[in-house]
C-alpha atoms as a PDB file:
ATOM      1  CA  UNK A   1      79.630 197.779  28.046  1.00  0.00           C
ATOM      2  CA  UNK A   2      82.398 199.776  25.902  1.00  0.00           C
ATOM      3  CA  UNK A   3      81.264 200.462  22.464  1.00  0.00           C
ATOM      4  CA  UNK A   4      83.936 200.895  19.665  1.00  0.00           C
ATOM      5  CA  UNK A   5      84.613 204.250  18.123  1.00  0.00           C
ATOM      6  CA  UNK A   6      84.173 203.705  14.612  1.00  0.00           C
ATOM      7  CA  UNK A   7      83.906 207.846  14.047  1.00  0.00           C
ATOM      8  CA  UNK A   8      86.426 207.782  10.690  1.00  0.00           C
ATOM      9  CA  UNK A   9      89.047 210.502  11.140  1.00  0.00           C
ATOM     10  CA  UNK A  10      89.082 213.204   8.433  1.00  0.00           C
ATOM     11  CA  UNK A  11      92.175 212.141   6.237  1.00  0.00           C
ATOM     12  CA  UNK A  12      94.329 214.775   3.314  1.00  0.00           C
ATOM     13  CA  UNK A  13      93.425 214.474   0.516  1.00  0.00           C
ATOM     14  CA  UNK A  14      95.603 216.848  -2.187  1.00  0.00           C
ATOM     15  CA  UNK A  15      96.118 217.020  -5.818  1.00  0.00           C
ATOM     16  CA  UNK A  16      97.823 219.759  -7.518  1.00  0.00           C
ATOM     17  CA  UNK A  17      98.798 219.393 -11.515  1.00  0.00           C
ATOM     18  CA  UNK A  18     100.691 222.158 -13.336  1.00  0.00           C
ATOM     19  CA  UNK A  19     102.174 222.041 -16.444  1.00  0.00           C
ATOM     20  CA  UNK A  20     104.176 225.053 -18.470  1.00  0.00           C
ATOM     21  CA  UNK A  21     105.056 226.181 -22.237  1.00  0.00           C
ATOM     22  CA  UNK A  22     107.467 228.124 -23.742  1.00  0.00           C
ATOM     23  CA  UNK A  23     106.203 231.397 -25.514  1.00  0.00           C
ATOM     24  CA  UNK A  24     108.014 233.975 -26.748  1.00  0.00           C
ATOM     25  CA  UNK A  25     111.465 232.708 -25.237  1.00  0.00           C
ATOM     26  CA  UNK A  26     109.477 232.360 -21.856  1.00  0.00           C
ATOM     27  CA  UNK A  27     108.062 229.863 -19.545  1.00  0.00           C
ATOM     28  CA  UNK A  28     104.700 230.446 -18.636  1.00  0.00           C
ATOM     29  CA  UNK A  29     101.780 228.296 -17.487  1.00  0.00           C
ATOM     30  CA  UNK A  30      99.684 226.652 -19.609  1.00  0.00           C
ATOM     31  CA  UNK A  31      97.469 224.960 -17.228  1.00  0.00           C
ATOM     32  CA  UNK A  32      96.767 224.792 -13.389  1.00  0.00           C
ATOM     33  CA  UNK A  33      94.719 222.389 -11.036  1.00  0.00           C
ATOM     34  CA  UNK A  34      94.596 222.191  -7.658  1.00  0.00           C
ATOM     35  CA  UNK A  35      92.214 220.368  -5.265  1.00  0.00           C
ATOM     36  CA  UNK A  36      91.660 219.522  -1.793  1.00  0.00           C
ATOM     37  CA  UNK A  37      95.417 220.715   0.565  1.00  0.00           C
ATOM     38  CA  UNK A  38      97.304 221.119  -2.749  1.00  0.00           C
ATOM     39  CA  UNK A  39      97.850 224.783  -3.670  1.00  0.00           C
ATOM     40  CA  UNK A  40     100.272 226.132  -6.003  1.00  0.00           C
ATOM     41  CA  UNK A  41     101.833 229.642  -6.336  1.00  0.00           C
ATOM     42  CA  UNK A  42     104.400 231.408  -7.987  1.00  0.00           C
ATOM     43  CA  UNK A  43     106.342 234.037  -6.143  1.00  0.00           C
ATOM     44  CA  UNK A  44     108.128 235.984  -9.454  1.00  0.00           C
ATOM     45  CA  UNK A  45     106.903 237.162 -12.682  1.00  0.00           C
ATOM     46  CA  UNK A  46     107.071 234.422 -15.612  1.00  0.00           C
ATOM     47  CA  UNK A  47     110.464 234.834 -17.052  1.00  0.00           C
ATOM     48  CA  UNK A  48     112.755 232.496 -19.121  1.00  0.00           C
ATOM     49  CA  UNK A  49     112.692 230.112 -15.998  1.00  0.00           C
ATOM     50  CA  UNK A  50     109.433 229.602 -13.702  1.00  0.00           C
ATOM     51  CA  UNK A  51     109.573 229.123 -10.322  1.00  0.00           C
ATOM     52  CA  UNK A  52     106.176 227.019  -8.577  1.00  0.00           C
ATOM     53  CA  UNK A  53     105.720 226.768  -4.968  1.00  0.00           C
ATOM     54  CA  UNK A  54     103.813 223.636  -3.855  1.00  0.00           C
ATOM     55  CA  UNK A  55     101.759 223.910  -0.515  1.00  0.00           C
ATOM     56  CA  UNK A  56     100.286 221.241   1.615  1.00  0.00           C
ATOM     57  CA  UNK A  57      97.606 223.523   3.623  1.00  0.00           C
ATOM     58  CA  UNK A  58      97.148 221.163   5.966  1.00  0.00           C
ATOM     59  CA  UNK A  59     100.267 221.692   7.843  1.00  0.00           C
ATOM     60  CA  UNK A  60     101.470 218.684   7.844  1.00  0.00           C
ATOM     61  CA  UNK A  61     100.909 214.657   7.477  1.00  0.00           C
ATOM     62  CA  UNK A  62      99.709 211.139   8.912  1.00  0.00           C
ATOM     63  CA  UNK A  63      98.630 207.502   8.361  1.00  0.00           C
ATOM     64  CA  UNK A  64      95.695 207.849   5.278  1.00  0.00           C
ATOM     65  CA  UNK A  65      97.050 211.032   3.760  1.00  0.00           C
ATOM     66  CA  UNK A  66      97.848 211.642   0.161  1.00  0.00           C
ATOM     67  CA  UNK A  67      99.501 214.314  -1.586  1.00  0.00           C
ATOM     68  CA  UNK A  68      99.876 213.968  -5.679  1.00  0.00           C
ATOM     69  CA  UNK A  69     101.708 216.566  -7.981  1.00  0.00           C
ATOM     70  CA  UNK A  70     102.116 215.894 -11.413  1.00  0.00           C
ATOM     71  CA  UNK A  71     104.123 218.276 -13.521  1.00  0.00           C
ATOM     72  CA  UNK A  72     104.796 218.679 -17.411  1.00  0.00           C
ATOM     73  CA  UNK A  73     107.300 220.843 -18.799  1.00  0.00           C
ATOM     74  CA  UNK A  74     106.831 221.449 -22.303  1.00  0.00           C
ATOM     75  CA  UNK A  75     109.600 221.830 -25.258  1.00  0.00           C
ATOM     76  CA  UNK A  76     112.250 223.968 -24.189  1.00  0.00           C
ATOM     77  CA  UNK A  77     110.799 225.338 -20.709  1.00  0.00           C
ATOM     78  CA  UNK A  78     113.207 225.984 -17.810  1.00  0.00           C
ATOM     79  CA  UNK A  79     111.072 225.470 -14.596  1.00  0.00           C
ATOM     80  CA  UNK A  80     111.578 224.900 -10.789  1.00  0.00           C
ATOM     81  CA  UNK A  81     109.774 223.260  -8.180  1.00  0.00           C
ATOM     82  CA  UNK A  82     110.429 223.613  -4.249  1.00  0.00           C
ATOM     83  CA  UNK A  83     108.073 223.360  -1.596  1.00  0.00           C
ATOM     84  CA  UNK A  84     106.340 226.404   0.989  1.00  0.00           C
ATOM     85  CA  UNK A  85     108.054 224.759   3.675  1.00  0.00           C
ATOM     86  CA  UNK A  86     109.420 221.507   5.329  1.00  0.00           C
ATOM     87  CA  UNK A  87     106.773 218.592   5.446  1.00  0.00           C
ATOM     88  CA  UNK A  88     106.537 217.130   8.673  1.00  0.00           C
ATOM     89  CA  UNK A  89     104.887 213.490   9.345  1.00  0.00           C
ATOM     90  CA  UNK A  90     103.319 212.599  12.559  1.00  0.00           C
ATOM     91  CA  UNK A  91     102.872 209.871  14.017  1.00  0.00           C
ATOM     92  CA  UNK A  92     100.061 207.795  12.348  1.00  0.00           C
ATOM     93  CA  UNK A  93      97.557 205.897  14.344  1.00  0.00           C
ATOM     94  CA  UNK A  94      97.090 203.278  11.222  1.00  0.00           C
ATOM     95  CA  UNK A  95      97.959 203.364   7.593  1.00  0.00           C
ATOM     96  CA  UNK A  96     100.581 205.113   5.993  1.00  0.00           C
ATOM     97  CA  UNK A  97     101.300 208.523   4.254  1.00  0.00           C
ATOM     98  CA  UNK A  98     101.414 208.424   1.069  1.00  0.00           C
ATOM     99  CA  UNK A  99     103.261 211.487  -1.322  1.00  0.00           C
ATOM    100  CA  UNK A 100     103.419 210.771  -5.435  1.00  0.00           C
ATOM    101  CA  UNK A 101     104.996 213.198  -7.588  1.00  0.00           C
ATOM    102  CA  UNK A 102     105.572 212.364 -11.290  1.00  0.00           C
ATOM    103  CA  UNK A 103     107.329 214.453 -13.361  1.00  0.00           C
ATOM    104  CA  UNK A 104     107.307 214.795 -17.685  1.00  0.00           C
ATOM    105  CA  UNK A 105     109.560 216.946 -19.521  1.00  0.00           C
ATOM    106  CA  UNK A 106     109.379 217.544 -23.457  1.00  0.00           C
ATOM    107  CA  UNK A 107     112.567 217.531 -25.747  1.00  0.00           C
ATOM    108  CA  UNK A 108     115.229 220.062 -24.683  1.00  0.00           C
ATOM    109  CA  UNK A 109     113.344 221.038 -21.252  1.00  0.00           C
ATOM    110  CA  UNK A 110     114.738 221.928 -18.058  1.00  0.00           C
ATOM    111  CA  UNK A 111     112.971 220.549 -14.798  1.00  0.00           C
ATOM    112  CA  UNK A 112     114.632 221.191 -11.168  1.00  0.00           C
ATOM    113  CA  UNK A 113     112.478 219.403  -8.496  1.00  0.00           C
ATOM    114  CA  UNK A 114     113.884 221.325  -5.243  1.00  0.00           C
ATOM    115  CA  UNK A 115     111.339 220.305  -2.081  1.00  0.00           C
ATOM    116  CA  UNK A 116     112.331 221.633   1.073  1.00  0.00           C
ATOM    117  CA  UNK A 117     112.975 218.783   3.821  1.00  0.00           C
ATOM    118  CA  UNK A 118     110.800 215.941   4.842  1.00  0.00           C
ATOM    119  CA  UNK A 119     110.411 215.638   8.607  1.00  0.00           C
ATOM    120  CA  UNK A 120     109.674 212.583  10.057  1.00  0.00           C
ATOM    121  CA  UNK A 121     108.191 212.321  13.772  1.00  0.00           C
ATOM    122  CA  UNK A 122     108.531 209.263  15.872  1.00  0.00           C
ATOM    123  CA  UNK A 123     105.979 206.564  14.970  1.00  0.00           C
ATOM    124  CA  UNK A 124     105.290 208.088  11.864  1.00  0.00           C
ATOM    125  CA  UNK A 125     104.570 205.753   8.542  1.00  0.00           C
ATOM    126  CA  UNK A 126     105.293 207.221   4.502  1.00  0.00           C
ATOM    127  CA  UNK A 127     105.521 206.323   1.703  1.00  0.00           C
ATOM    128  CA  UNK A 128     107.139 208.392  -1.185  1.00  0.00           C
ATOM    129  CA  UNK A 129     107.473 207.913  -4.498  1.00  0.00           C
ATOM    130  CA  UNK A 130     109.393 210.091  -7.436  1.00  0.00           C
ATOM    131  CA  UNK A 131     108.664 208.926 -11.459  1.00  0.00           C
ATOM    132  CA  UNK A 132     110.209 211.171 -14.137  1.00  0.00           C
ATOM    133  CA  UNK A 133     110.368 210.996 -17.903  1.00  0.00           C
ATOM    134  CA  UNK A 134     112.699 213.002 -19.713  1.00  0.00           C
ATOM    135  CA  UNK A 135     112.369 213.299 -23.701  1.00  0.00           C
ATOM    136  CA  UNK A 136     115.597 213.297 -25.607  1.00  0.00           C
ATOM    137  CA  UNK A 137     118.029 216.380 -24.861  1.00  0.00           C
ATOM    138  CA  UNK A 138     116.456 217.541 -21.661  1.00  0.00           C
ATOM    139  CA  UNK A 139     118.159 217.587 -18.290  1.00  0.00           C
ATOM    140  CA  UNK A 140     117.012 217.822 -14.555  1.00  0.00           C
ATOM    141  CA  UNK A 141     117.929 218.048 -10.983  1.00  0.00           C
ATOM    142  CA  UNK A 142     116.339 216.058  -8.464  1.00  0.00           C
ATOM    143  CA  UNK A 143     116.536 216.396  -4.650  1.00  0.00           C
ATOM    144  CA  UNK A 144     114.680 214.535  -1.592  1.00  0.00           C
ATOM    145  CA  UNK A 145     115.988 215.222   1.540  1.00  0.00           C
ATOM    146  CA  UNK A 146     115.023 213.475   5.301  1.00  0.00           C
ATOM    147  CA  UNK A 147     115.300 214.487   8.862  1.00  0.00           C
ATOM    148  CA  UNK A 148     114.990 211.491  11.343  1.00  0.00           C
ATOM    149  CA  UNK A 149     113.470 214.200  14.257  1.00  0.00           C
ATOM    150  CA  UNK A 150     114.688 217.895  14.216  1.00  0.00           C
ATOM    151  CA  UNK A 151     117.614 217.284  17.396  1.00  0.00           C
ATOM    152  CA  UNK A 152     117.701 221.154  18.293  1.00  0.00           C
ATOM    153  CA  UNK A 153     113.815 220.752  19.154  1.00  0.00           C
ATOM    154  CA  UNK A 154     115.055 217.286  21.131  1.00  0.00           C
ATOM    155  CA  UNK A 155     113.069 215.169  18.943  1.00  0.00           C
ATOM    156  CA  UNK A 156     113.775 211.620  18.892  1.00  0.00           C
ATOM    157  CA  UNK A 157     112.808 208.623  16.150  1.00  0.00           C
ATOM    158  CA  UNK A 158     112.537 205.053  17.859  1.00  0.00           C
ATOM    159  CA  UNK A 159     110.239 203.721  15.850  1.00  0.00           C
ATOM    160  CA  UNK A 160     108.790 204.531  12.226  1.00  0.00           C
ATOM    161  CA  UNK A 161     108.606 203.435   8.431  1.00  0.00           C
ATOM    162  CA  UNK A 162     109.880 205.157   5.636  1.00  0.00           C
ATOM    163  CA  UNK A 163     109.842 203.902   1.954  1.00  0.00           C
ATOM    164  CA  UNK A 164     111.278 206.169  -0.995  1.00  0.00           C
ATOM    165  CA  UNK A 165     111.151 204.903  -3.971  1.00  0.00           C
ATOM    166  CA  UNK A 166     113.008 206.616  -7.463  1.00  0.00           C
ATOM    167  CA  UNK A 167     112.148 206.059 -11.206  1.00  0.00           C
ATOM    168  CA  UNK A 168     113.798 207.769 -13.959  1.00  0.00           C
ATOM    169  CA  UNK A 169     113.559 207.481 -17.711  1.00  0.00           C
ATOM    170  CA  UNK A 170     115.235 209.202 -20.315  1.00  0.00           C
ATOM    171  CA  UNK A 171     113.670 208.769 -23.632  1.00  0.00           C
ATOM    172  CA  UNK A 172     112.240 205.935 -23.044  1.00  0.00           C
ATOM    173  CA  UNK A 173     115.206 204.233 -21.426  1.00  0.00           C
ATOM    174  CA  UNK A 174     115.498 203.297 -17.391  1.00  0.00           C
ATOM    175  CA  UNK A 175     118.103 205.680 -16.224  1.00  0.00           C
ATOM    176  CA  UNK A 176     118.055 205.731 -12.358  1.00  0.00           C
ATOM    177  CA  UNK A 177     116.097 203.742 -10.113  1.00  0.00           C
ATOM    178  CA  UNK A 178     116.338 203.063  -6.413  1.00  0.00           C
ATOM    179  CA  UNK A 179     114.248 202.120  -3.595  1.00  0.00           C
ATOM    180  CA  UNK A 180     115.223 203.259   0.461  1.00  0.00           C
ATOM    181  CA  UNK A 181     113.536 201.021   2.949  1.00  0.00           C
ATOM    182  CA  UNK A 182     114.161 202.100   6.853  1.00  0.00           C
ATOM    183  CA  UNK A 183     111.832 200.449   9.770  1.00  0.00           C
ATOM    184  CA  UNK A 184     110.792 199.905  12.135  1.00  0.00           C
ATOM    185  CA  UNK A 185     113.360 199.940  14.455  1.00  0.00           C
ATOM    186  CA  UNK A 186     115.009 203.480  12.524  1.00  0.00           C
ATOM    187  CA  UNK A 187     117.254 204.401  15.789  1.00  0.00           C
ATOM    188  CA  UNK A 188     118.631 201.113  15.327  1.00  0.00           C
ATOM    189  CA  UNK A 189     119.421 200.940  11.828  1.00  0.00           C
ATOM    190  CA  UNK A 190     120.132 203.983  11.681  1.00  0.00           C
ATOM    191  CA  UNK A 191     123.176 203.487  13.914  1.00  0.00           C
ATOM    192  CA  UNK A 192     124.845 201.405  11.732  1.00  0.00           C
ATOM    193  CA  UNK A 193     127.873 201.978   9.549  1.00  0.00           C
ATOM    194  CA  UNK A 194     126.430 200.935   6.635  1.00  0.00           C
ATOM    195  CA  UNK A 195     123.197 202.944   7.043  1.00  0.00           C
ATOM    196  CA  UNK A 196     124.183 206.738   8.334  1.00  0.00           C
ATOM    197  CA  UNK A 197     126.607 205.843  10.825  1.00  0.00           C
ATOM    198  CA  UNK A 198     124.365 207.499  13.717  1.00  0.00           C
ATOM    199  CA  UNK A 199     123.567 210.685  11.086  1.00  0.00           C
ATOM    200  CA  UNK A 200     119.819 212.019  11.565  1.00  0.00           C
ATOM    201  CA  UNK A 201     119.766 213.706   8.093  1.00  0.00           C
ATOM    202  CA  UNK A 202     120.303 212.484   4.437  1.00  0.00           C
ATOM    203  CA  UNK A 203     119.700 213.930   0.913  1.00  0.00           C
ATOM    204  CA  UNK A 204     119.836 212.234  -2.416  1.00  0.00           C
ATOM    205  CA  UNK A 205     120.976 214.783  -5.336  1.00  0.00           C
ATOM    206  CA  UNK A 206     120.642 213.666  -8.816  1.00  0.00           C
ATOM    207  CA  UNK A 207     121.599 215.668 -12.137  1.00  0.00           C
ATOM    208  CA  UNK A 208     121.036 214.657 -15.553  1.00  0.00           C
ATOM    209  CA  UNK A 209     122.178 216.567 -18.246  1.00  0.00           C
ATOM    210  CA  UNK A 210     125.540 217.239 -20.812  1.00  0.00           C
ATOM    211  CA  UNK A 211     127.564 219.188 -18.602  1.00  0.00           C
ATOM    212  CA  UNK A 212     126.990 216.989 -15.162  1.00  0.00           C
ATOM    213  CA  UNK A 213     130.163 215.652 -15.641  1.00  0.00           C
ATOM    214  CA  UNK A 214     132.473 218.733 -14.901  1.00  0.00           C
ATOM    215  CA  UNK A 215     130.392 219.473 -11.837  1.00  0.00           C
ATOM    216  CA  UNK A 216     131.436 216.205 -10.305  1.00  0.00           C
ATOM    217  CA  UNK A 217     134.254 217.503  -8.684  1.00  0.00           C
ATOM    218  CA  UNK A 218     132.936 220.686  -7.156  1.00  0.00           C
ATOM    219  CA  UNK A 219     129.994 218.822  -5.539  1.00  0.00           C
ATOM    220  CA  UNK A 220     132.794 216.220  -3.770  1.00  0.00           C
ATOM    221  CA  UNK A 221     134.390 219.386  -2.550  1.00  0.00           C
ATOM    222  CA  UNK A 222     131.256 220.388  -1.384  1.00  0.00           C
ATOM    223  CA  UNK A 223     130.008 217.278   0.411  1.00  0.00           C
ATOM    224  CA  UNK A 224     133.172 215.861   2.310  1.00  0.00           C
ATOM    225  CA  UNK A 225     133.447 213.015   4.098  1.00  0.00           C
ATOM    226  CA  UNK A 226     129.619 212.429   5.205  1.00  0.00           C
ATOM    227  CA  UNK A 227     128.536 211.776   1.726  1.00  0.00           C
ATOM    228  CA  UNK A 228     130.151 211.129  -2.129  1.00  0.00           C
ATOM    229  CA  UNK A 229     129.128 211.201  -5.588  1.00  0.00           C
ATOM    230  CA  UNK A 230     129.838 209.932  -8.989  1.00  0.00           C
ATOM    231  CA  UNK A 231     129.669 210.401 -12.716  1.00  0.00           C
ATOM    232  CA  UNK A 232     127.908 207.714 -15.136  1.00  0.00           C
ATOM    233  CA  UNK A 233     127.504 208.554 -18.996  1.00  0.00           C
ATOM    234  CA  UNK A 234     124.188 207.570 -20.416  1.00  0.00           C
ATOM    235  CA  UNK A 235     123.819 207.364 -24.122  1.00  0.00           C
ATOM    236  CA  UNK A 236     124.326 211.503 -25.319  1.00  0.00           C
ATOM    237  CA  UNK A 237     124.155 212.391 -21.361  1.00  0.00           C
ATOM    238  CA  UNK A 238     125.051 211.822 -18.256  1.00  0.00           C
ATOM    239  CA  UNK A 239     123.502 211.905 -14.435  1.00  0.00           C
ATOM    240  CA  UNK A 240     125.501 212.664 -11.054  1.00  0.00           C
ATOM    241  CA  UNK A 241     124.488 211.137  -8.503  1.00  0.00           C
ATOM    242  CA  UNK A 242     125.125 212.667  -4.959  1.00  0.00           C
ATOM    243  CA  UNK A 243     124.609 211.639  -1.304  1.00  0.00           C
ATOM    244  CA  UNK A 244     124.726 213.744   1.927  1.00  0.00           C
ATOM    245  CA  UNK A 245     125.025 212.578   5.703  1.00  0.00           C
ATOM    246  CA  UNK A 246     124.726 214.752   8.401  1.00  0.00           C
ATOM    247  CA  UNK A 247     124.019 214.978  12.309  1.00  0.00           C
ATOM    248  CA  UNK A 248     121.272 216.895  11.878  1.00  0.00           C
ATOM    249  CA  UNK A 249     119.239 219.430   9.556  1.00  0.00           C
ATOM    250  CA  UNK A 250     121.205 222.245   9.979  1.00  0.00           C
ATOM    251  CA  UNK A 251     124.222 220.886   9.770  1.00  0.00           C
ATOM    252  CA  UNK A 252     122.936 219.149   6.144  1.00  0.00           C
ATOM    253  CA  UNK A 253     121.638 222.073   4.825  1.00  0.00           C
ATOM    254  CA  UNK A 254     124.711 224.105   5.296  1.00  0.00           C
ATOM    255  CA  UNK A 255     126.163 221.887   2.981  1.00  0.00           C
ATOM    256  CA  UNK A 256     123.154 221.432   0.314  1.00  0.00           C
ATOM    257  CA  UNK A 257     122.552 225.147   0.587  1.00  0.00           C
ATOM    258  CA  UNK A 258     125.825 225.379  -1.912  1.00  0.00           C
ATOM    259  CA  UNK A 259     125.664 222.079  -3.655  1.00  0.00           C
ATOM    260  CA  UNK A 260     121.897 222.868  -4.793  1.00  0.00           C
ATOM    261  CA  UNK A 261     123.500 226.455  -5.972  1.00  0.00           C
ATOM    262  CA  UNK A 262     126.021 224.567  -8.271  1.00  0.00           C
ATOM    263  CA  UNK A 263     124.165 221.922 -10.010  1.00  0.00           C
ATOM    264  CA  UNK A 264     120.882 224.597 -10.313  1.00  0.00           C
ATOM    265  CA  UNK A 265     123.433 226.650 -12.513  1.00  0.00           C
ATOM    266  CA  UNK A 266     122.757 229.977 -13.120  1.00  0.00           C
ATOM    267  CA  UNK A 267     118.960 229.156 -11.831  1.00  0.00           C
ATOM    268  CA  UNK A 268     120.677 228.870  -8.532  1.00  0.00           C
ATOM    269  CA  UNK A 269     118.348 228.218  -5.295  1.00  0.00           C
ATOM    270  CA  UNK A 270     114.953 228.652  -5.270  1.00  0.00           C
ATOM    271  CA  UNK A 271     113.911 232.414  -3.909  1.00  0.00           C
ATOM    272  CA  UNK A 272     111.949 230.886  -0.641  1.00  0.00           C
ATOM    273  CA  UNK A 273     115.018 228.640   0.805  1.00  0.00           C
ATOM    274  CA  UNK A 274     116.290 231.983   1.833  1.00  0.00           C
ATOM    275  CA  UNK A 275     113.400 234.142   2.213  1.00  0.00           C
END
């Protein structure tokens, strides 16, 4: 007789909540909480932008994990958010990932949410999900990027799920919303014309703010062929919204290496991409 393992498998479990206020002509934190993977650092001295490094301490994630960040930005704050490194998702033997970050900034504030790529393995299963509200008069840059298996390492995806799922409000109003469905079959899909044309690697860019509008062109130069972008005014603003396809990670990050540099402005890239 073969008796069922029914030993339950130690799942992630992270939380991390920050928020920031402006003293002085400075950002600097107002509040910090971080539990279970979820750890939070800043690399440089509080200055009139803050820079926050998010880390998952458990390396990495599968089926049953969950990661949640929630960030406010106060009035007139200037503060950017990347990620210790690239987070990679395993194959999950049931259940999905799950990764929630939701985002507030106050009236003239300044949020750039900059995470490092998002690795998915073969047979791997997340779910993402991205809600920000912007007060009146404050702008942002938003980027979630997505490697289908790293090709130099000779990593393959045949089979996974992937949901990523947008949600944007500015001052109340529905700005930008989209939801990205791939699986199971991702080689498949993948390979079509309509999807990424055979590309392993994608990144959505979006900038809202006054001046998005003369970036526009710059960023096409940037991007090429495998990719576009385009202008919409909304109400007193406007939001750019940018695409990137690529063969593989390197060859997309050589390209959002620059574009992240030009709609950061003169916060430019966060310190640890190139550290």
């Amino acid at each position: 007789m073969i008796r069922a393992d029914h030993t339950a498998l130690q799942r992630v479990r992270a939380t991390g909540r920050l928020s920031v206020k402006q003293s002085h002509g400075q950002t600097r934190l107002d509040r910090l909480f971080q539990e279970g993977a979820a750890k939070i650092r800043f690399p440089a001295p509080e200055s009139e932008a803050l820079e926050a490094v998010l880390i998952n301490t458990a390396g990495g994630l599968t089926g049953g994990d969950r990661v949640d960040w929630t960030i406010e930005a106060a009035a007139q704050t200037s503060l950017s958010l990347t990620t210790q490194a690239c987070e990679k998702v395993y194959r999950a033997g049931s259940g999905q990932a799950a990764v929630s970050v939701a985002i507030r900034a106050g009236a003239a504030a300044r949020v750039a949410w900059l995470p490092q790529e998002t690795i998915l393995f073969d047979g791997s299963a997340l779910r993402r999900r991205l809600d920000v509200e912007l007060a009146a008069g404050s702008e942002a840059l938003l980027l979630e990027a997505t490697i289908f298996g790293r090709r130099a390492m000779g990593e393959d995806v045949d089979h996974a799920t992937f949901h990523d799922r947008w949600r944007v409000h500015l001052d109340g109003r529905l700005v930008h919303a989209e939801d990205f469905r791939i699986g199971p079959d991702v080689a498949a899909q993948l390979c079509s014309p309509v999807v990424t044309n055979g590309g392993r690697a994608v990144a959505t860019l979006l900038t809202i703010g006054a001046d998005a509008e003369r970036l526009l062109e710059p960023a096409r130069a940037i991007i090429g062929a495998d990719g576009g972008a385009s202008f919409w005014r909304v109400g007193p603003t406007g939001k750019l919204l940018a695409r990137l396809v690529a063969t593989d990670g390197y060859a997309l990050r050589a390209r959002l290496i620059p574009l992240v540099g030009l709609l950061n402005g003169r916060a430019g890239l966060p310190k640890i991409w190139t550290s």
